[in-house]
C-alpha atoms as a PDB file:
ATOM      1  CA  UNK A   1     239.155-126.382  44.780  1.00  0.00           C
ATOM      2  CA  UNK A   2     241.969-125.942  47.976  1.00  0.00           C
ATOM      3  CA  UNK A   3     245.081-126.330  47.421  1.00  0.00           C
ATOM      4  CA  UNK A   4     245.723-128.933  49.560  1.00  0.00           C
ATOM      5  CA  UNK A   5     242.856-131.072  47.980  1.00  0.00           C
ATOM      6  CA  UNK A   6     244.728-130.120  44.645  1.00  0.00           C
ATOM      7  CA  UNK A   7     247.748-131.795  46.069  1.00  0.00           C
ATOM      8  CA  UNK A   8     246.382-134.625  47.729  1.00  0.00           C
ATOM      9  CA  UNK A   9     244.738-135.770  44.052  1.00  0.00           C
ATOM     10  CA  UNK A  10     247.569-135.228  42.253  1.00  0.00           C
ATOM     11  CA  UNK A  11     249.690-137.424  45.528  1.00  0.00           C
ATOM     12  CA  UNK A  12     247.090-139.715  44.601  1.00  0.00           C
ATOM     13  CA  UNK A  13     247.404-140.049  40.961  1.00  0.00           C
ATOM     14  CA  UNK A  14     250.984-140.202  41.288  1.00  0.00           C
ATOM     15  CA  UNK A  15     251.054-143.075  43.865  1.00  0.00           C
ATOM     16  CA  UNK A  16     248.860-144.993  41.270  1.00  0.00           C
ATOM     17  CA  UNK A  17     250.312-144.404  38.505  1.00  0.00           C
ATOM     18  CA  UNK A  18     253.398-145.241  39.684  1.00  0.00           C
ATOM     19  CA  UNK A  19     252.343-149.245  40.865  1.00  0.00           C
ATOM     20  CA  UNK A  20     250.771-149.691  37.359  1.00  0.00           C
ATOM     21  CA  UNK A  21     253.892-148.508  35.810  1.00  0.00           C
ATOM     22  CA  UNK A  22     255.554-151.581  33.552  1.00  0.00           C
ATOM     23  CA  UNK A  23     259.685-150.018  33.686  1.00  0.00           C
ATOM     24  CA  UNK A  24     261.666-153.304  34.776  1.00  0.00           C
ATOM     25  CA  UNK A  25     262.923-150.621  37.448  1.00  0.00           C
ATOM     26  CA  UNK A  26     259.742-150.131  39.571  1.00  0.00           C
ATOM     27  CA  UNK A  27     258.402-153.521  38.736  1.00  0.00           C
ATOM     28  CA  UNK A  28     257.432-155.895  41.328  1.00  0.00           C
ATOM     29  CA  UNK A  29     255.929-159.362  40.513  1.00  0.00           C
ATOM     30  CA  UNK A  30     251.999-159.549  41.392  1.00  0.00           C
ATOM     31  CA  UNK A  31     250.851-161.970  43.248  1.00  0.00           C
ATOM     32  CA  UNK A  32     247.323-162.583  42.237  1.00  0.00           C
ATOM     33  CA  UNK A  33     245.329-164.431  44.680  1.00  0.00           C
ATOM     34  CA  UNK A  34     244.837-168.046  43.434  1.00  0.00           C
ATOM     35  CA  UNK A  35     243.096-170.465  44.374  1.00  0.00           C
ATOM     36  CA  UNK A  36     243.235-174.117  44.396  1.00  0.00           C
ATOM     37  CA  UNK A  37     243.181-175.044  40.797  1.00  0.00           C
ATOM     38  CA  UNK A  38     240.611-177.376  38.501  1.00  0.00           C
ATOM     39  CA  UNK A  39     241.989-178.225  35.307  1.00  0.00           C
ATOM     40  CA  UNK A  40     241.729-180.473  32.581  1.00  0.00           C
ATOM     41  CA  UNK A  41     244.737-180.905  30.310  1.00  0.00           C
ATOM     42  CA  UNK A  42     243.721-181.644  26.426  1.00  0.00           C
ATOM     43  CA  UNK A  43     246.661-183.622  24.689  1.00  0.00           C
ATOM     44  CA  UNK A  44     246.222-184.481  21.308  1.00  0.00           C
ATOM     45  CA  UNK A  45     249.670-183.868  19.471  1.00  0.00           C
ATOM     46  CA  UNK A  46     250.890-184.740  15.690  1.00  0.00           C
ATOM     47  CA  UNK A  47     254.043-186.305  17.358  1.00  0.00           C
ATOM     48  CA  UNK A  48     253.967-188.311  20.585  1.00  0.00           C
ATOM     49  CA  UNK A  49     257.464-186.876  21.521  1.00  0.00           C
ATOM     50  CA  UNK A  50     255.376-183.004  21.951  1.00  0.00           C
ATOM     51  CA  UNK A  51     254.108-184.491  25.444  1.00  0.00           C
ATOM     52  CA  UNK A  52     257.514-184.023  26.708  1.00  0.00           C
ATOM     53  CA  UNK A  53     256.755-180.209  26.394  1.00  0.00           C
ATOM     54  CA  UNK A  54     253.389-180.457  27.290  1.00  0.00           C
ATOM     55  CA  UNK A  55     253.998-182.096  30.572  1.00  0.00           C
ATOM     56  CA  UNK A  56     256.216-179.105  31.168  1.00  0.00           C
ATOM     57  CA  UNK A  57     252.646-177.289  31.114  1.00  0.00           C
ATOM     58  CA  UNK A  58     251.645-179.245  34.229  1.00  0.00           C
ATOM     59  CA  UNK A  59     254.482-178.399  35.881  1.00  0.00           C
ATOM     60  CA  UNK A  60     254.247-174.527  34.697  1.00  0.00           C
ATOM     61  CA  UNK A  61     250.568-174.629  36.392  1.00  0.00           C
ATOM     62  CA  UNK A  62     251.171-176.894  39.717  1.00  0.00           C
ATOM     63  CA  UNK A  63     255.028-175.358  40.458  1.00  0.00           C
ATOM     64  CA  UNK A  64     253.983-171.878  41.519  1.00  0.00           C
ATOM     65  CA  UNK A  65     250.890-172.997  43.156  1.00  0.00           C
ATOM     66  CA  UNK A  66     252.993-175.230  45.295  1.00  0.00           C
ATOM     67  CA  UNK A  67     256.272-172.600  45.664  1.00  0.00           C
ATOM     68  CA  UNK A  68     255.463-170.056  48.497  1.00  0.00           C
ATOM     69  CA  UNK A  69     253.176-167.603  48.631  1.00  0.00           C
ATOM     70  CA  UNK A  70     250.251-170.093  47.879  1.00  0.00           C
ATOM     71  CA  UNK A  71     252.316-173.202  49.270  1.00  0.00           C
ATOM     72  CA  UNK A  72     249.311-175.506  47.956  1.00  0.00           C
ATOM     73  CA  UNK A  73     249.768-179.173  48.805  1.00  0.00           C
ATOM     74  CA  UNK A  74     248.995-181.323  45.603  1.00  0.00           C
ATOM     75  CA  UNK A  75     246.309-182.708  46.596  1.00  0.00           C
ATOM     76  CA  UNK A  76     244.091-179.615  46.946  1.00  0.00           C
ATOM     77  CA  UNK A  77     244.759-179.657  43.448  1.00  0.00           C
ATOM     78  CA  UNK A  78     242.065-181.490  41.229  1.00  0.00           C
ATOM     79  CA  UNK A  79     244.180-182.014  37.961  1.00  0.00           C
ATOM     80  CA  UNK A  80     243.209-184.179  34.786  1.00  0.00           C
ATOM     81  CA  UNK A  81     245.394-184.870  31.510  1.00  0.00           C
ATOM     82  CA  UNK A  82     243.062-186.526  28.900  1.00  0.00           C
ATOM     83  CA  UNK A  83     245.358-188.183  25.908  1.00  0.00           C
ATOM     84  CA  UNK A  84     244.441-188.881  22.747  1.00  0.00           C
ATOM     85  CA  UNK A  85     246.493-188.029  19.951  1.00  0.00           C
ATOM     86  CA  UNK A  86     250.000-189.652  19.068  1.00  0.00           C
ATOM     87  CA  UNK A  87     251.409-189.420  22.115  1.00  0.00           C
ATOM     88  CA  UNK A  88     249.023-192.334  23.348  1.00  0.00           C
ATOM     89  CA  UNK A  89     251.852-194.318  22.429  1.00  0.00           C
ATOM     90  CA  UNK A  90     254.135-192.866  25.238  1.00  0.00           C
ATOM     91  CA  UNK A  91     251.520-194.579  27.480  1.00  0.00           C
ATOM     92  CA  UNK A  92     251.757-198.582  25.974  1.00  0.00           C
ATOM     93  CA  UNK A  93     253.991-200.735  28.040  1.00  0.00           C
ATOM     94  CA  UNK A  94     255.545-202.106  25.447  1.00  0.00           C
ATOM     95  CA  UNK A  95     257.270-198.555  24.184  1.00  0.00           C
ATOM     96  CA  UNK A  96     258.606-197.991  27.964  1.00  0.00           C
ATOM     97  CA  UNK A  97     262.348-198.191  26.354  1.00  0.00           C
ATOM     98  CA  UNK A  98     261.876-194.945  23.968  1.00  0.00           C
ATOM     99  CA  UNK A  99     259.303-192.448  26.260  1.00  0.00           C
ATOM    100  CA  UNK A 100     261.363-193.890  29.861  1.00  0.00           C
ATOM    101  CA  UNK A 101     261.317-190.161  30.090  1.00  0.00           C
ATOM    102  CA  UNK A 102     257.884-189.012  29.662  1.00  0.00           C
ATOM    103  CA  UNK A 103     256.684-192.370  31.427  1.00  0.00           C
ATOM    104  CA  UNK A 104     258.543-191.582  35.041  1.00  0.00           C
ATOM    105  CA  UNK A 105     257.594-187.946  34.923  1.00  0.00           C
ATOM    106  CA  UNK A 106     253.967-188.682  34.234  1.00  0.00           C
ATOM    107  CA  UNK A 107     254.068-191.395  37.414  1.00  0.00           C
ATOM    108  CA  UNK A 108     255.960-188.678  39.287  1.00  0.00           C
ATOM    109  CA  UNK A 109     252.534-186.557  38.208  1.00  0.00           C
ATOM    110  CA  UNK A 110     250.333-189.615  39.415  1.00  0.00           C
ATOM    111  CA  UNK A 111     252.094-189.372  42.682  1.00  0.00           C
ATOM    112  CA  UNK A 112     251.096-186.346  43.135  1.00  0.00           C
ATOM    113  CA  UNK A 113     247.200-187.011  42.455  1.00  0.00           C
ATOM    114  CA  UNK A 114     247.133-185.604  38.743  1.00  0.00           C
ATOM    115  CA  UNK A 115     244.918-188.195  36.741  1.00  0.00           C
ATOM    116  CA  UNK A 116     245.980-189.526  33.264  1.00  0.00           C
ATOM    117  CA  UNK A 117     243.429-190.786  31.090  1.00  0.00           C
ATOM    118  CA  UNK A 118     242.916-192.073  27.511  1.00  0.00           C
ATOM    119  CA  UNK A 119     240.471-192.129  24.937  1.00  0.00           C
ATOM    120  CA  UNK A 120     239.199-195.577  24.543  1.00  0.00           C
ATOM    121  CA  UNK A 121     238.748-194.670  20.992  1.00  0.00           C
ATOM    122  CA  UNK A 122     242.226-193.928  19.962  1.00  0.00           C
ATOM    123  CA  UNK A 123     243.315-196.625  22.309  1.00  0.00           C
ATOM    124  CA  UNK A 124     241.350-198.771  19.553  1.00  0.00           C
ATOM    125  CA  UNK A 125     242.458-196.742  16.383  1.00  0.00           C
ATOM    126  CA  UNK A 126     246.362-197.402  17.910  1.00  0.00           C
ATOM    127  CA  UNK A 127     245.131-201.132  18.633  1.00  0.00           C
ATOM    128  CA  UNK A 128     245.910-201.099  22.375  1.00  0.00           C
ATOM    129  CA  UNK A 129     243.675-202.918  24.610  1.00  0.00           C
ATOM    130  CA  UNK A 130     243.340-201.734  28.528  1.00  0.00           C
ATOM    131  CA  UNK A 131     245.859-204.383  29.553  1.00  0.00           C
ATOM    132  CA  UNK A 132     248.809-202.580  27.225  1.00  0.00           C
ATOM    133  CA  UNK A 133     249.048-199.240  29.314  1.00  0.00           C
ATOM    134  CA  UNK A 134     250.267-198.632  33.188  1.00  0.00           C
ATOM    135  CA  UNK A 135     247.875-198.865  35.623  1.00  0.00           C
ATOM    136  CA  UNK A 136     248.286-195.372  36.578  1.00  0.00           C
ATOM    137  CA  UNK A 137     245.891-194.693  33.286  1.00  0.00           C
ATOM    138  CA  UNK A 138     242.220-194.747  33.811  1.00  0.00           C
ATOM    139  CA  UNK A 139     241.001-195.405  30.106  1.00  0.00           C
ATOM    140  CA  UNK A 140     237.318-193.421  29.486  1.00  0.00           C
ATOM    141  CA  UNK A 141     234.850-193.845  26.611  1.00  0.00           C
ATOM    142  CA  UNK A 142     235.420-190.792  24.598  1.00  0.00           C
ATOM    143  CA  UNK A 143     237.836-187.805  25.000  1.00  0.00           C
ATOM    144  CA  UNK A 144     235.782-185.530  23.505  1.00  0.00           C
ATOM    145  CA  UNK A 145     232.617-187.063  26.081  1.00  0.00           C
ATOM    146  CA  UNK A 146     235.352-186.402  29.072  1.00  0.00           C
ATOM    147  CA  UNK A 147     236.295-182.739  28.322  1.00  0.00           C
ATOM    148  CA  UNK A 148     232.902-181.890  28.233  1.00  0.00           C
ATOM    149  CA  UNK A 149     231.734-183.235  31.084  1.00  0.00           C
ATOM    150  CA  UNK A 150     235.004-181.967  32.994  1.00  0.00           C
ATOM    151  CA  UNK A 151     234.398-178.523  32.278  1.00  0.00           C
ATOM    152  CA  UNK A 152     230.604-178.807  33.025  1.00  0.00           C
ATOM    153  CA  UNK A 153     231.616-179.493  36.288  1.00  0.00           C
ATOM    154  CA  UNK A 154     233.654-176.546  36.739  1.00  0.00           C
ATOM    155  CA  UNK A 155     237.191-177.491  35.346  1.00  0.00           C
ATOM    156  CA  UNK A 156     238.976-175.292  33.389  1.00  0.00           C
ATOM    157  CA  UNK A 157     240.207-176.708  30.119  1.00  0.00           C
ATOM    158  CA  UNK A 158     244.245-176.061  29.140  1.00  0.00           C
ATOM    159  CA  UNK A 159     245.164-177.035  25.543  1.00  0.00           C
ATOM    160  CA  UNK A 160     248.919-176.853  25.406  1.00  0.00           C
ATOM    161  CA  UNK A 161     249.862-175.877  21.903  1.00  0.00           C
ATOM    162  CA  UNK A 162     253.319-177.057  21.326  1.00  0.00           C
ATOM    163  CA  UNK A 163     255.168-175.579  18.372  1.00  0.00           C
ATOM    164  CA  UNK A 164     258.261-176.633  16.533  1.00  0.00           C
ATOM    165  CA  UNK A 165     260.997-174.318  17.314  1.00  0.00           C
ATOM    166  CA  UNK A 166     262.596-172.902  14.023  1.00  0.00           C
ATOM    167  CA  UNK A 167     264.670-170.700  16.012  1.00  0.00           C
ATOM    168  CA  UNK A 168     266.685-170.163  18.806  1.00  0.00           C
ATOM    169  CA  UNK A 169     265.988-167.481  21.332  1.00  0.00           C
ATOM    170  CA  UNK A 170     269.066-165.756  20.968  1.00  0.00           C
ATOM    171  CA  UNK A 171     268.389-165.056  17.544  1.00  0.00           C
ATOM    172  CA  UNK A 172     265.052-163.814  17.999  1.00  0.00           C
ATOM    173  CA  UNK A 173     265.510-162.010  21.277  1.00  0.00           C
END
């Protein structure tokens, strides 16, 4: 083999290995080419305060998408949040006083073209009727009906899995 063949590989090897290398030094942040995203959100929590964190999921998916270099415009976004654990509570009228918070950020979501639904079902089991929640909720038949037929039209499914923190990051940084 030449010598300058010789070289040119091991120019070549270097040059890659040195974009795949992970030191916070050479590191660059990768944007991979997305495209406009079809999700379906799964919320069923053991404590209707969790959607507070789980709505920060919806904004971890929709805030780069929108933030330059996609600079996607909500609605080529097709985003669904099917609820129905405990936190179907957040979503009666009458409990607008202790989830304000939750409430105005899931309108600000509606607003933006991201659909909320709930399980007719647990609606029932809770004892709401469709005239207790806002009229930004569409209320379906069955969540478990919904997700299915979601993702067999092409929507991928996001289960936010939201933890109680037992410590703080500082002491397990």
């Amino acid at each position: 083999m030449p010598h300058q063949i010789k070289v040119l590989l091991l120019t070549v090897l270097f040059f890659l290995n040195t974009n795949t290398s992970f030191s916070t030094e050479n590191s660059k942040l990768n944007f991979t080419p997305y495209e406009p995203q079809k999700v379906i959100f799964d919320f069923y929590f053991d404590h209707p305060d969790k959607i507070n964190t789980a709505l920060y999921w919806i904004r971890s998916l929709i805030g780069p998408l929108m933030d330059s270099p996609y600079n996607y415009a909500p609605e080529f976004m097709d985003i669904k949040v099917m609820i129905h654990g405990t936190e179907i509570v957040t979503l009666a009228k009458k409990n607008y006083n202790r989830y304000k918070t939750a409430v105005e950020r899931m309108r600000y979501y509606d607003s933006l073209g991201i659909q909320f639904k709930v399980c007719s079902l647990a609606a029932h089991d809770f004892g709401y009727q469709d005239k207790d929640f806002y009229d930004f909720v569409q209320i379906v038949p069955s969540a478990i009906t919904e997700l299915a037929h979601w993702q067999m039209q092409g929507y991928g499914l996001i289960t936010p899995r939201i933890y109680d923190k037992k410590f703080s990051t500082d002491e397990i940084r």
